[in-house]
Protein backbone atom coordinates (compact mmCIF):
# COMPACT_ATOMS: atom_id res chain seq x y z
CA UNK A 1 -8.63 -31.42 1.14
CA UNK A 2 -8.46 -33.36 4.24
CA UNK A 3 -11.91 -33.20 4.74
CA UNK A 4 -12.74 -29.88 4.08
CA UNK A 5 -16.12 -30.12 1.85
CA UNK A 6 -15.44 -26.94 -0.07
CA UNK A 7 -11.71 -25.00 -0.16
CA UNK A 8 -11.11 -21.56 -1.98
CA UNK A 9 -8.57 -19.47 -2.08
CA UNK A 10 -7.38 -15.80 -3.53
CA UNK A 11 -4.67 -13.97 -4.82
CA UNK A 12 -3.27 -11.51 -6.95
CA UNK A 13 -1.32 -13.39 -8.97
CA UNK A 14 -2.57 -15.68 -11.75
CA UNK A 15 0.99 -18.36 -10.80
CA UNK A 16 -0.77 -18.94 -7.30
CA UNK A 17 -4.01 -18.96 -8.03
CA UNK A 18 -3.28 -22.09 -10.93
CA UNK A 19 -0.87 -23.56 -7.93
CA UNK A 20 -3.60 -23.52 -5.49
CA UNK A 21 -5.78 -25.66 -8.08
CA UNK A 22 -3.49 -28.19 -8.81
CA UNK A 23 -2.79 -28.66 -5.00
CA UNK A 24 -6.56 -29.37 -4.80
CA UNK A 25 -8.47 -26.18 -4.51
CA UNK A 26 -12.14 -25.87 -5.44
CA UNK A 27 -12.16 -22.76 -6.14
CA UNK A 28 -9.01 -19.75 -7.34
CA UNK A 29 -10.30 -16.37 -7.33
CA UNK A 30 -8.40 -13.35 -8.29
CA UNK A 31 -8.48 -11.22 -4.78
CA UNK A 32 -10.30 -7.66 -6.55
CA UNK A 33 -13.24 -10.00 -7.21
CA UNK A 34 -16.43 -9.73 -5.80
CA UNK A 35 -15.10 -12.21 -3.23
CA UNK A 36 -18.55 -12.76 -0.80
CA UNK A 37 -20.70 -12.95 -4.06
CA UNK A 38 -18.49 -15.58 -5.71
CA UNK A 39 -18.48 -17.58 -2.02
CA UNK A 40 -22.48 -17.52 -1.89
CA UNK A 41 -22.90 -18.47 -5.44
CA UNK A 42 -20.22 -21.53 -4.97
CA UNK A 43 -21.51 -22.57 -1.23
CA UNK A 44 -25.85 -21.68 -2.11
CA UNK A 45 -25.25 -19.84 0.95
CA UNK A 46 -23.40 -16.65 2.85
CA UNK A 47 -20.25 -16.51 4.44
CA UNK A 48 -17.42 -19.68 5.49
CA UNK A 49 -17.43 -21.43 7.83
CA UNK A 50 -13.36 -20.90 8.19
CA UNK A 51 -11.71 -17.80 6.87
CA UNK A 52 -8.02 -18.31 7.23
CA UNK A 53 -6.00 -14.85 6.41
CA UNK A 54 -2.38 -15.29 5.11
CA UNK A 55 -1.45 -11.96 4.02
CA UNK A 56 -0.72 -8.90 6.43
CA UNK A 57 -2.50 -7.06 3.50
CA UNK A 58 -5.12 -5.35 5.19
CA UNK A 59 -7.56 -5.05 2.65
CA UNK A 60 -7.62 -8.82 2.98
CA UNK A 61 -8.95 -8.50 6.08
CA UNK A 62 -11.43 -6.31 5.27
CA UNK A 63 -12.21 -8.81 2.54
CA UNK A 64 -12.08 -11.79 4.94
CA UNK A 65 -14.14 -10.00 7.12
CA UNK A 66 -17.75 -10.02 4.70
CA UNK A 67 -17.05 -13.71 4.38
CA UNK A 68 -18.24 -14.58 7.75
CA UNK A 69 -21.45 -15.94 8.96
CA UNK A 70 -22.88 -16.91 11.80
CA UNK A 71 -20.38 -19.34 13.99
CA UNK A 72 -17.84 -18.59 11.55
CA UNK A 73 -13.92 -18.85 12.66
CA UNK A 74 -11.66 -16.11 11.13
CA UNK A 75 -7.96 -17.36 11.68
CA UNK A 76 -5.49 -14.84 10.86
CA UNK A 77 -2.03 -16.70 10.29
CA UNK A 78 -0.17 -13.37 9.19
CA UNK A 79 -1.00 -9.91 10.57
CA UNK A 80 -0.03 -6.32 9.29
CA UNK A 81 2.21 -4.23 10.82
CA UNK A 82 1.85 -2.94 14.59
CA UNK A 83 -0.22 0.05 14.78
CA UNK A 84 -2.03 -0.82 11.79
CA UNK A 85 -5.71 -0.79 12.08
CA UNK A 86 -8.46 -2.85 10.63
CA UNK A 87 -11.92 -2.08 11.03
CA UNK A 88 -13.83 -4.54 12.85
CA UNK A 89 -17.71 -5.08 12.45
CA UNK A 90 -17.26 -5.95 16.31
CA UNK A 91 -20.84 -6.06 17.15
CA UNK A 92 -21.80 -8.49 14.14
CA UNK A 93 -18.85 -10.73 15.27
CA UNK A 94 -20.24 -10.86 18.24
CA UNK A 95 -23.58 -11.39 17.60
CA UNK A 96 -23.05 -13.89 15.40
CA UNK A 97 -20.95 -15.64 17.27
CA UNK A 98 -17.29 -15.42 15.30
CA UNK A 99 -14.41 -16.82 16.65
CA UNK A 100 -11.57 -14.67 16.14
CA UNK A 101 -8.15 -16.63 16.47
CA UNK A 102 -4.36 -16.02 15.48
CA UNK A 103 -1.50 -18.61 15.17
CA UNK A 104 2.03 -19.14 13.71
CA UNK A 105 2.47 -22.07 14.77
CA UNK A 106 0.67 -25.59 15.00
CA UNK A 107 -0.34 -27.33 18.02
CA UNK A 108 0.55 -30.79 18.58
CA UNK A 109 -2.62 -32.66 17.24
CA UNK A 110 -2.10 -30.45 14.05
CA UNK A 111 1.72 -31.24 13.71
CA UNK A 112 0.80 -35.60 13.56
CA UNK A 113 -1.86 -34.57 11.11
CA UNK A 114 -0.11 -32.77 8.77
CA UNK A 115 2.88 -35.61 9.24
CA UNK A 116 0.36 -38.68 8.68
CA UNK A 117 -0.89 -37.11 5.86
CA UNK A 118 2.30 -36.31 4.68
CA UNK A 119 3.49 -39.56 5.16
CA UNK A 120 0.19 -41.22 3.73
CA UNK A 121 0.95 -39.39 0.44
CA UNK A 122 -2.16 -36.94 0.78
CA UNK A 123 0.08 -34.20 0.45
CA UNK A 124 2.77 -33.84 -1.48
CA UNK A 125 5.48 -31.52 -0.81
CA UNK A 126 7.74 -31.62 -3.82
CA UNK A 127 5.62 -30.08 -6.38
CA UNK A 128 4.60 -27.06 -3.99
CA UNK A 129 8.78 -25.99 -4.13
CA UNK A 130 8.90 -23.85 -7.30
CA UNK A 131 12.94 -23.13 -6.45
CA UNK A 132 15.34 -24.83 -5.43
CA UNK A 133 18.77 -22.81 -5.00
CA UNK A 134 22.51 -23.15 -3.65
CA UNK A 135 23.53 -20.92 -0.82
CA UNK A 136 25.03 -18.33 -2.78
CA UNK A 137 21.69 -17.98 -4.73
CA UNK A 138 20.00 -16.94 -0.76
CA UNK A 139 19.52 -13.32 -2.10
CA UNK A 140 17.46 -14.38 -4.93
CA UNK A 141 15.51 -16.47 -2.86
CA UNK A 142 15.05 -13.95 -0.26
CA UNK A 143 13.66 -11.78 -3.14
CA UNK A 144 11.43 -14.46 -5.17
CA UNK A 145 9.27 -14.94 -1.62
CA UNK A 146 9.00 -11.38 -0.83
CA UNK A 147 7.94 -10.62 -4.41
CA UNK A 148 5.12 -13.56 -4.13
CA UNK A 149 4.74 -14.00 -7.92
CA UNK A 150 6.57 -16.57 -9.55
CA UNK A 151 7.42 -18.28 -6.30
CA UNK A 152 5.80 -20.35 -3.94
CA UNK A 153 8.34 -22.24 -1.55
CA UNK A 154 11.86 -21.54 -2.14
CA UNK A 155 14.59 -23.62 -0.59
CA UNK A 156 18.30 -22.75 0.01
CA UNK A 157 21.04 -25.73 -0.13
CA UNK A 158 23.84 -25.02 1.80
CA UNK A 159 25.82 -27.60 0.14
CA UNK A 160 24.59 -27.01 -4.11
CA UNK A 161 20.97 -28.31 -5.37
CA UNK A 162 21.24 -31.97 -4.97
């Protein structure tokens, strides 16, 4: 996946997971797995050396957390609600070196990336959009994402499906 030697992901939901394999992941784990174990045993090694956290779920943080190693980079792209606390190993992040990092957005280098691959047919878009709905339908939408089963990328035509 764009150079990435190794790319796993989890979830709760058995739709995802088999969406994240056909969009080219090595690995699909189910999230109450034994998530560091099944990491060593597919890398021969502990810990990632990325851990990108996409839920504000905080037990997967707490999960993401005993996937790090030494110089590891934990990038949290969603966070849980303010006030919410997640414990942090602080001394082993620091003495291992872990770069902690947040974003919701991409910077410029990452934007022409993502467009030449895009444009390069890398990545395809059209099979990740498991809805497609008229205006009207918004609700539904609106429902389908925050429910994150069936769904994956929903998108609302103001003017009818084409």
């Amino acid at each position: 996946m764009l150079g990435a030697s190794f790319v796993a992901t989890t979830d709760l939901d058995d739709t995802r997971l088999a969406a994240a394999k056909r969009f080219g992941a090595d690995a699909a784990w189910r999230a109450t797995d034994d998530i560091p174990a099944q990491l060593e045993k597919a890398l021969g090694r502990k810990g990632a050396d990325i851990v990108v956290v996409t839920t504000p779920a905080i037990p997967a943080f707490a999960q993401a957390l005993k996937c790090l190693t030494r110089g590891s980079v934990l990038l949290m792209f969603a966070l849980p609600d303010p006030g919410a606390v997640v414990p942090f190993p602080i001394h082993d992040l620091w003495m291992n070196g872990v770069v902690v990092t947040s974003t919701y957005a991409g910077a410029p280098d990452d934007f022409r990336a993502a467009i030449e691959a895009f444009a390069s047919k890398r990545i395809t878009t059209a099979d990740m959009i498991s809805h497609r709905l008229p205006l009207d339908d918004a609700q539904r939408g609106f429902k389908l994402v925050a429910a994150a089963r069936e769904a994956l990328k929903v998108v609302v035509f103001p003017n009818g499906v084409p």
